[in-house]
PDB file of N, CA and C in Angstrom:
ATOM      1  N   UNK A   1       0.849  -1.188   0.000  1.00  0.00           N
ATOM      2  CA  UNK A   1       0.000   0.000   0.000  1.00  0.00           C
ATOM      3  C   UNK A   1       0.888   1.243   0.000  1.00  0.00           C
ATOM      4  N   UNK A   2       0.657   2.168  -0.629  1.00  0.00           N
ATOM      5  CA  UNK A   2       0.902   3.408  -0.702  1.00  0.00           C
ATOM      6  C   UNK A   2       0.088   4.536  -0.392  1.00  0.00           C
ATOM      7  N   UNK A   3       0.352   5.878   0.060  1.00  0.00           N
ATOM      8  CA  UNK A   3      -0.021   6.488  -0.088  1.00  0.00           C
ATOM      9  C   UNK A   3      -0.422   7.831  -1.004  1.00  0.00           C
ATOM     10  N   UNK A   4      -0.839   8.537  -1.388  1.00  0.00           N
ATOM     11  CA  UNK A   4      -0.878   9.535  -2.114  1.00  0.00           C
ATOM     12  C   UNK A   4      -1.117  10.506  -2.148  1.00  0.00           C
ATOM     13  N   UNK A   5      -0.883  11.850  -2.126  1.00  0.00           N
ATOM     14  CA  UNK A   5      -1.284  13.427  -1.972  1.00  0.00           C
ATOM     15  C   UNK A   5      -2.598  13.786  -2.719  1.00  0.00           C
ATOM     16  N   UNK A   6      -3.956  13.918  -2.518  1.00  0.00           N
ATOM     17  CA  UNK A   6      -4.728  14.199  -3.046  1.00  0.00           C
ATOM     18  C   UNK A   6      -5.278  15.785  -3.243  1.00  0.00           C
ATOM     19  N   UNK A   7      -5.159  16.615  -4.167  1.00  0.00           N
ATOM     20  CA  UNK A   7      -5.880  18.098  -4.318  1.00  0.00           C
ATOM     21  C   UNK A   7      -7.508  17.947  -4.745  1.00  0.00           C
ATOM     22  N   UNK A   8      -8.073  19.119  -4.220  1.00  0.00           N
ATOM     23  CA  UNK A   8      -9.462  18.688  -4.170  1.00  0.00           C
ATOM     24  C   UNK A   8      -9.536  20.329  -5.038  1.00  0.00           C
ATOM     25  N   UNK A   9     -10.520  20.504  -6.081  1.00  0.00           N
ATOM     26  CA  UNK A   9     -10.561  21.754  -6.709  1.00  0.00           C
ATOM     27  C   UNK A   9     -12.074  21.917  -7.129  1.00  0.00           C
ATOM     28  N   UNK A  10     -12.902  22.510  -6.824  1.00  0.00           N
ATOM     29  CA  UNK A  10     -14.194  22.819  -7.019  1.00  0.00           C
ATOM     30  C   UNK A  10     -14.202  23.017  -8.353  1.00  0.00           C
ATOM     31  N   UNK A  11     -14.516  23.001  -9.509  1.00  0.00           N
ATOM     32  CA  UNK A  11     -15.259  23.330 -10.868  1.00  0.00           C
ATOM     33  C   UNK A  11     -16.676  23.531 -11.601  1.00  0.00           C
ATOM     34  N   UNK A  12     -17.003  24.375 -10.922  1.00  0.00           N
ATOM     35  CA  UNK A  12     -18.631  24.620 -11.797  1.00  0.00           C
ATOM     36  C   UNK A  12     -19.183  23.671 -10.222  1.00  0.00           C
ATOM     37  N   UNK A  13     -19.982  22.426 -11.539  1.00  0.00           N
ATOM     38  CA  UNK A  13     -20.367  21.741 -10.270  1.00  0.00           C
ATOM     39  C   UNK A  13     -19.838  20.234  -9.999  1.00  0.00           C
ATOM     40  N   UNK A  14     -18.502  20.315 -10.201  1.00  0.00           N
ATOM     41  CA  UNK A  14     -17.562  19.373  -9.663  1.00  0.00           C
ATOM     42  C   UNK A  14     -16.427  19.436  -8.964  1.00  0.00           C
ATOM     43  N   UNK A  15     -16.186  18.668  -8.102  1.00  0.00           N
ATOM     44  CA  UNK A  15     -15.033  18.332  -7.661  1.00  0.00           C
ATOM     45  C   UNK A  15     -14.070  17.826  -8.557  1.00  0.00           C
ATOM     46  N   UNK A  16     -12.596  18.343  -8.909  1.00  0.00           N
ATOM     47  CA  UNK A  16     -11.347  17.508  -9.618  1.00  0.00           C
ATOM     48  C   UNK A  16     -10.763  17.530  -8.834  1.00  0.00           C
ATOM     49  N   UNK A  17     -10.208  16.484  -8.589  1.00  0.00           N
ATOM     50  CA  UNK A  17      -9.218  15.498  -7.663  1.00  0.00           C
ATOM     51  C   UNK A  17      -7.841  15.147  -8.581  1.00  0.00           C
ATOM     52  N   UNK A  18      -6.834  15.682  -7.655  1.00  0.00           N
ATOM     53  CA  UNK A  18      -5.275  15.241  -8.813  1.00  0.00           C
ATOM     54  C   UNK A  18      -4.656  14.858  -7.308  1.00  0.00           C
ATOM     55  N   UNK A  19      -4.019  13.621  -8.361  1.00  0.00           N
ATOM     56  CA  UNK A  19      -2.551  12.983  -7.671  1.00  0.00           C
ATOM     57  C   UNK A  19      -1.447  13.807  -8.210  1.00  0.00           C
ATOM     58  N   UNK A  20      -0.940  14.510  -6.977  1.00  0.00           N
ATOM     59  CA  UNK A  20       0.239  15.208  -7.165  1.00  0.00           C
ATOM     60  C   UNK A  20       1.237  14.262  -7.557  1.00  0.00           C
ATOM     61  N   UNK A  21       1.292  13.578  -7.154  1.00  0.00           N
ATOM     62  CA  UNK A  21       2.787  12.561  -6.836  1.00  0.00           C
ATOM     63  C   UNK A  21       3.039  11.780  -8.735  1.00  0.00           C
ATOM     64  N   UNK A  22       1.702  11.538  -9.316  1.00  0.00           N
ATOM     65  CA  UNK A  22       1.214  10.895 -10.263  1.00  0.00           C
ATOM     66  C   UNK A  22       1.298  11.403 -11.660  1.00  0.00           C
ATOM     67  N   UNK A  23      -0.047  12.813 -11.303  1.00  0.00           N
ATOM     68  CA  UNK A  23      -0.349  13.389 -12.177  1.00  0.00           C
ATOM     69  C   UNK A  23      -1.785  13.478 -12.787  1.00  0.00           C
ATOM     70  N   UNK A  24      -2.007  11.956 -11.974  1.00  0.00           N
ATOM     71  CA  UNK A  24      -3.620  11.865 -12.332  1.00  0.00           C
ATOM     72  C   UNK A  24      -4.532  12.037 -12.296  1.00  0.00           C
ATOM     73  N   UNK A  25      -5.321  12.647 -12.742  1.00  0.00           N
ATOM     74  CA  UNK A  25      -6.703  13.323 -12.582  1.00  0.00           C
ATOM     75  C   UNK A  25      -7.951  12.839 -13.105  1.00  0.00           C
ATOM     76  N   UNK A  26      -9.189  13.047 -11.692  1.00  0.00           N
ATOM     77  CA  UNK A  26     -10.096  12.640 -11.761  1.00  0.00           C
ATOM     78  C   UNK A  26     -11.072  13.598 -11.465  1.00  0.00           C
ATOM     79  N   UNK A  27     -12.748  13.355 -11.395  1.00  0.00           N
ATOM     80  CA  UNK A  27     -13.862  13.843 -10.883  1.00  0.00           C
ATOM     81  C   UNK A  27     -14.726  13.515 -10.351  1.00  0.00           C
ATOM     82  N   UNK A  28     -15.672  14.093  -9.766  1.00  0.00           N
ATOM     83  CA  UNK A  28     -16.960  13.999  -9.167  1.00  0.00           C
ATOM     84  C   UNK A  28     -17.911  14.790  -8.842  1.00  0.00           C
ATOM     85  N   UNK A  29     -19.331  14.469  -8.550  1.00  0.00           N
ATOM     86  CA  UNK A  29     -20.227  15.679  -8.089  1.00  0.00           C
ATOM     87  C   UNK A  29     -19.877  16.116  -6.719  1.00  0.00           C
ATOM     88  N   UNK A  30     -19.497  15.098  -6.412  1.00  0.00           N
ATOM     89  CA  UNK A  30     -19.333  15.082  -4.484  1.00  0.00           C
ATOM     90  C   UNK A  30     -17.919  15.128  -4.081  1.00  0.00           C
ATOM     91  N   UNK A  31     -17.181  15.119  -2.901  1.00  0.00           N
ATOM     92  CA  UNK A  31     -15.866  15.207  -2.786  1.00  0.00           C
ATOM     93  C   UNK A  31     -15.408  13.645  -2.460  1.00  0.00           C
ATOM     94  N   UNK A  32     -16.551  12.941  -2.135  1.00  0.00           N
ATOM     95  CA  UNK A  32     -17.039  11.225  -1.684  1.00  0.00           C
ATOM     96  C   UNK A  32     -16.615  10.776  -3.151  1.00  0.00           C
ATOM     97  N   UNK A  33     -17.313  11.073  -4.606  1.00  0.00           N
ATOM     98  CA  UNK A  33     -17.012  10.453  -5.384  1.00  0.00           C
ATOM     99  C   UNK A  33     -15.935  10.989  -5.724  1.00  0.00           C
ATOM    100  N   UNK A  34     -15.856  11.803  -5.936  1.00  0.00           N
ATOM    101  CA  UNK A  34     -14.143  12.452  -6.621  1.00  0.00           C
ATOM    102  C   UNK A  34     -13.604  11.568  -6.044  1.00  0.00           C
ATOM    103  N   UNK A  35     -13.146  11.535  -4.577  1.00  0.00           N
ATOM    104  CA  UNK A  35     -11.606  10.777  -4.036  1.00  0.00           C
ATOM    105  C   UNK A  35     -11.873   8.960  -4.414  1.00  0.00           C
ATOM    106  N   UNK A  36     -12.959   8.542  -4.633  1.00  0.00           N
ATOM    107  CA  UNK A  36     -13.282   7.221  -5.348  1.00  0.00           C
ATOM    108  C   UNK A  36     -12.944   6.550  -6.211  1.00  0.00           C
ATOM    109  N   UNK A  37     -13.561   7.818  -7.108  1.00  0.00           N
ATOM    110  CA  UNK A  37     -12.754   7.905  -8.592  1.00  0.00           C
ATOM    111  C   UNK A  37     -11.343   8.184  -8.871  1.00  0.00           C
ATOM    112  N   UNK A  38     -11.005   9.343  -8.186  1.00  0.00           N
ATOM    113  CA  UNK A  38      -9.075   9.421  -7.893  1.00  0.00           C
ATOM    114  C   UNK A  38      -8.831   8.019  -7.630  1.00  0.00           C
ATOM    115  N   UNK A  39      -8.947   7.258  -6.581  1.00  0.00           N
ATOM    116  CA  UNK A  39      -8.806   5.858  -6.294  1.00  0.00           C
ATOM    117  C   UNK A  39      -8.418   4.774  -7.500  1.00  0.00           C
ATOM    118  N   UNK A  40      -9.202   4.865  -8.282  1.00  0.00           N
ATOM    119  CA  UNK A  40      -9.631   4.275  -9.272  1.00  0.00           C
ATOM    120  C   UNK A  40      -8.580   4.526  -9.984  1.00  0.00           C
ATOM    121  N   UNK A  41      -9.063   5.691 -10.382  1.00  0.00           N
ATOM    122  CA  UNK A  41      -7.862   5.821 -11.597  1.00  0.00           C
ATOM    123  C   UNK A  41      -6.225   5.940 -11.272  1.00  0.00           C
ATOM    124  N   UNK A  42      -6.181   5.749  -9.915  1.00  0.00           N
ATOM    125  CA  UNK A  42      -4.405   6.002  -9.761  1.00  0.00           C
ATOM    126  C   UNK A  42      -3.894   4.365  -9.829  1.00  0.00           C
ATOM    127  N   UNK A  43      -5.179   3.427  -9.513  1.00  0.00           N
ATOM    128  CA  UNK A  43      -5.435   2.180  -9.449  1.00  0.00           C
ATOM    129  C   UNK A  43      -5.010   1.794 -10.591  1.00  0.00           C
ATOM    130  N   UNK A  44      -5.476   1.917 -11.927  1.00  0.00           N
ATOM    131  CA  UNK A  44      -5.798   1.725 -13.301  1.00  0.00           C
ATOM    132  C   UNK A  44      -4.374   2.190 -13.745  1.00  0.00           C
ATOM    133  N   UNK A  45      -3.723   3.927 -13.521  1.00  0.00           N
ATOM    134  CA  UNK A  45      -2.550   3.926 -13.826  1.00  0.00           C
ATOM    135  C   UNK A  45      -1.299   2.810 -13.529  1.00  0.00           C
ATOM    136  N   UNK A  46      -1.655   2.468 -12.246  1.00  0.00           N
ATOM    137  CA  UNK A  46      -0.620   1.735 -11.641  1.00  0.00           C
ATOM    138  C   UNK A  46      -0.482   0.421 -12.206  1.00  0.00           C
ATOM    139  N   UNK A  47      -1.672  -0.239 -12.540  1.00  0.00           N
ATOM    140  CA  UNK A  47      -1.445  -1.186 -13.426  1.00  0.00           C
ATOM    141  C   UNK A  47      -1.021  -1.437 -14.831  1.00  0.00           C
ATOM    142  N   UNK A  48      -1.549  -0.104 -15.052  1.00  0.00           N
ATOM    143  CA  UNK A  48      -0.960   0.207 -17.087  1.00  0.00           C
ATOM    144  C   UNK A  48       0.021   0.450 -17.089  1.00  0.00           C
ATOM    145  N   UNK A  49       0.838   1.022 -15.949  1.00  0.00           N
ATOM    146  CA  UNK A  49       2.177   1.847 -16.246  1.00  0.00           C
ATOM    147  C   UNK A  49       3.611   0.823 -15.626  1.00  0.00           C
ATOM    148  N   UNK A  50       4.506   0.576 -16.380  1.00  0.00           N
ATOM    149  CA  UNK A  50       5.789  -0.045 -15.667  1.00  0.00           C
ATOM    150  C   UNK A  50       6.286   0.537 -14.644  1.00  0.00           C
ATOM    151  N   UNK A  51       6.566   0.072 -13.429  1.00  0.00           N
ATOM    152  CA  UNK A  51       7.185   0.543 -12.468  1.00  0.00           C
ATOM    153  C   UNK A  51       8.622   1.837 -12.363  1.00  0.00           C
ATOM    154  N   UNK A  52       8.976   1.354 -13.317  1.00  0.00           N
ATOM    155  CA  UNK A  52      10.265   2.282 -13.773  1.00  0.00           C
ATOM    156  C   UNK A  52       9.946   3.970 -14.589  1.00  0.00           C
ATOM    157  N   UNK A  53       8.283   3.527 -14.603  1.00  0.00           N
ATOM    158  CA  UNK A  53       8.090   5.279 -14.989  1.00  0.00           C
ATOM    159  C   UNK A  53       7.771   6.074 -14.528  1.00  0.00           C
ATOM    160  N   UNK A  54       7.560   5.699 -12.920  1.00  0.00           N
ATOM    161  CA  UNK A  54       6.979   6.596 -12.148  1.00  0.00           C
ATOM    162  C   UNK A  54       7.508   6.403 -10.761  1.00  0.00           C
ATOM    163  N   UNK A  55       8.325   7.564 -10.200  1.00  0.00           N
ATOM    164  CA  UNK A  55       8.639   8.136  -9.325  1.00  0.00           C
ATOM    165  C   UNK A  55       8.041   8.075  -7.798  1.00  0.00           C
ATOM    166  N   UNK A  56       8.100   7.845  -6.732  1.00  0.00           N
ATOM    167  CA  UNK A  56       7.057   8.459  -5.722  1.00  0.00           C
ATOM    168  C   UNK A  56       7.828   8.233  -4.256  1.00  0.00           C
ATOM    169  N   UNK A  57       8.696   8.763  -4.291  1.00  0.00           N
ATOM    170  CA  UNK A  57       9.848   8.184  -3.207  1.00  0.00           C
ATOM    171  C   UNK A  57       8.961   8.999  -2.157  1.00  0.00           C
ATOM    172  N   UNK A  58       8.849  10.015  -1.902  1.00  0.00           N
ATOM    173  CA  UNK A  58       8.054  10.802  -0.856  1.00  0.00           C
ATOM    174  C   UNK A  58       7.087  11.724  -1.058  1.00  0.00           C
ATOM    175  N   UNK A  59       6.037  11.810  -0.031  1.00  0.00           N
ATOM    176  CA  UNK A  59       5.187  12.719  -0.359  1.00  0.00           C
ATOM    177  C   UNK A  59       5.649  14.174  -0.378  1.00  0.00           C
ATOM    178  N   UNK A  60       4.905  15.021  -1.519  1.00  0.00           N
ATOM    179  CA  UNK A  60       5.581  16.478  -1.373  1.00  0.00           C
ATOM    180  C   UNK A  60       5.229  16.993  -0.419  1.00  0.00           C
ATOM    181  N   UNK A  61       5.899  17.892  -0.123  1.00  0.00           N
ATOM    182  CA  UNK A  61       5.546  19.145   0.982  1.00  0.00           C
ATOM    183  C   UNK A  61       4.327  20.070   0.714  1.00  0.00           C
ATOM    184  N   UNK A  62       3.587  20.412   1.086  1.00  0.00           N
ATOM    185  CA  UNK A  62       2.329  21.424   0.492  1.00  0.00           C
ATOM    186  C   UNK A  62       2.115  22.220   1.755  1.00  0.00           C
ATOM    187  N   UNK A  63       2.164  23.891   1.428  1.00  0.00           N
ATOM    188  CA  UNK A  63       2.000  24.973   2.129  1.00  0.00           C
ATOM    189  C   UNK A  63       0.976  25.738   1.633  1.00  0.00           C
ATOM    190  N   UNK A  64       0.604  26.844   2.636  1.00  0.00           N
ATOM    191  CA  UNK A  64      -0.198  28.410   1.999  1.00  0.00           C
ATOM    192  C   UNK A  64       0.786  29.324   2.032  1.00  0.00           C
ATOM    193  N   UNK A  65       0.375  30.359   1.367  1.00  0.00           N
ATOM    194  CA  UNK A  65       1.384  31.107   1.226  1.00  0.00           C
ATOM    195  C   UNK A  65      -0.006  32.669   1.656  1.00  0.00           C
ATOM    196  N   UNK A  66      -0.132  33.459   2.312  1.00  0.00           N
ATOM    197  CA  UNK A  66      -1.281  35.214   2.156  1.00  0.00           C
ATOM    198  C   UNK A  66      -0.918  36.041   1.605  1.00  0.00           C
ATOM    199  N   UNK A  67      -1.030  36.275   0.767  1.00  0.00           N
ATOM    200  CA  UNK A  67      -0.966  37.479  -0.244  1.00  0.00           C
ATOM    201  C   UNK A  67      -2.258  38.657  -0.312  1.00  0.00           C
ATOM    202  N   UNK A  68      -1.637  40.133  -0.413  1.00  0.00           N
ATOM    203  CA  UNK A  68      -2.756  40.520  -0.385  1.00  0.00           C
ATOM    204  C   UNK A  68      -3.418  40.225  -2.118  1.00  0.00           C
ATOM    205  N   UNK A  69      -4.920  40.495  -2.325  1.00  0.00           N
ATOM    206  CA  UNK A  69      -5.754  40.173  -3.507  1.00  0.00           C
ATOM    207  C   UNK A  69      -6.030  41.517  -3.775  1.00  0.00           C
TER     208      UNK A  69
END
């Protein structure tokens, strides 16, 4: 088992869900199905893809940064 960095991004009226670590991107109406579907498809990558093409030694670091707007 692994783990994975998941981003959650509102769109209209969906949730997109990306594997940082990956690249892979998914959706949903809900944030329940998005991370499902992320599931899925990092699932699906992992099986299509040879081990030797993908990277994932550690999870990245992720910060905020306040700026004024």
């Amino acid at each position: 088992m692994k783990d994975f960095t998941i981003i959650f991004n509102k769109e209209g009226k969906f949730y997109v869900a990306t594997c940082v670590e990956l690249g892979v991107v998914s959706q949903g109406k809900t944030i329940e199905e998005a991370r499902d579907n992320i599931k899925e498809a990092i699932e699906l990558y992992l099986e299509e893809t040879p081990q030797e093409d993908y990277h994932f030694d550690e999870a990245p670091f992720v910060s905020t940064v306040k700026v004024r707007a």
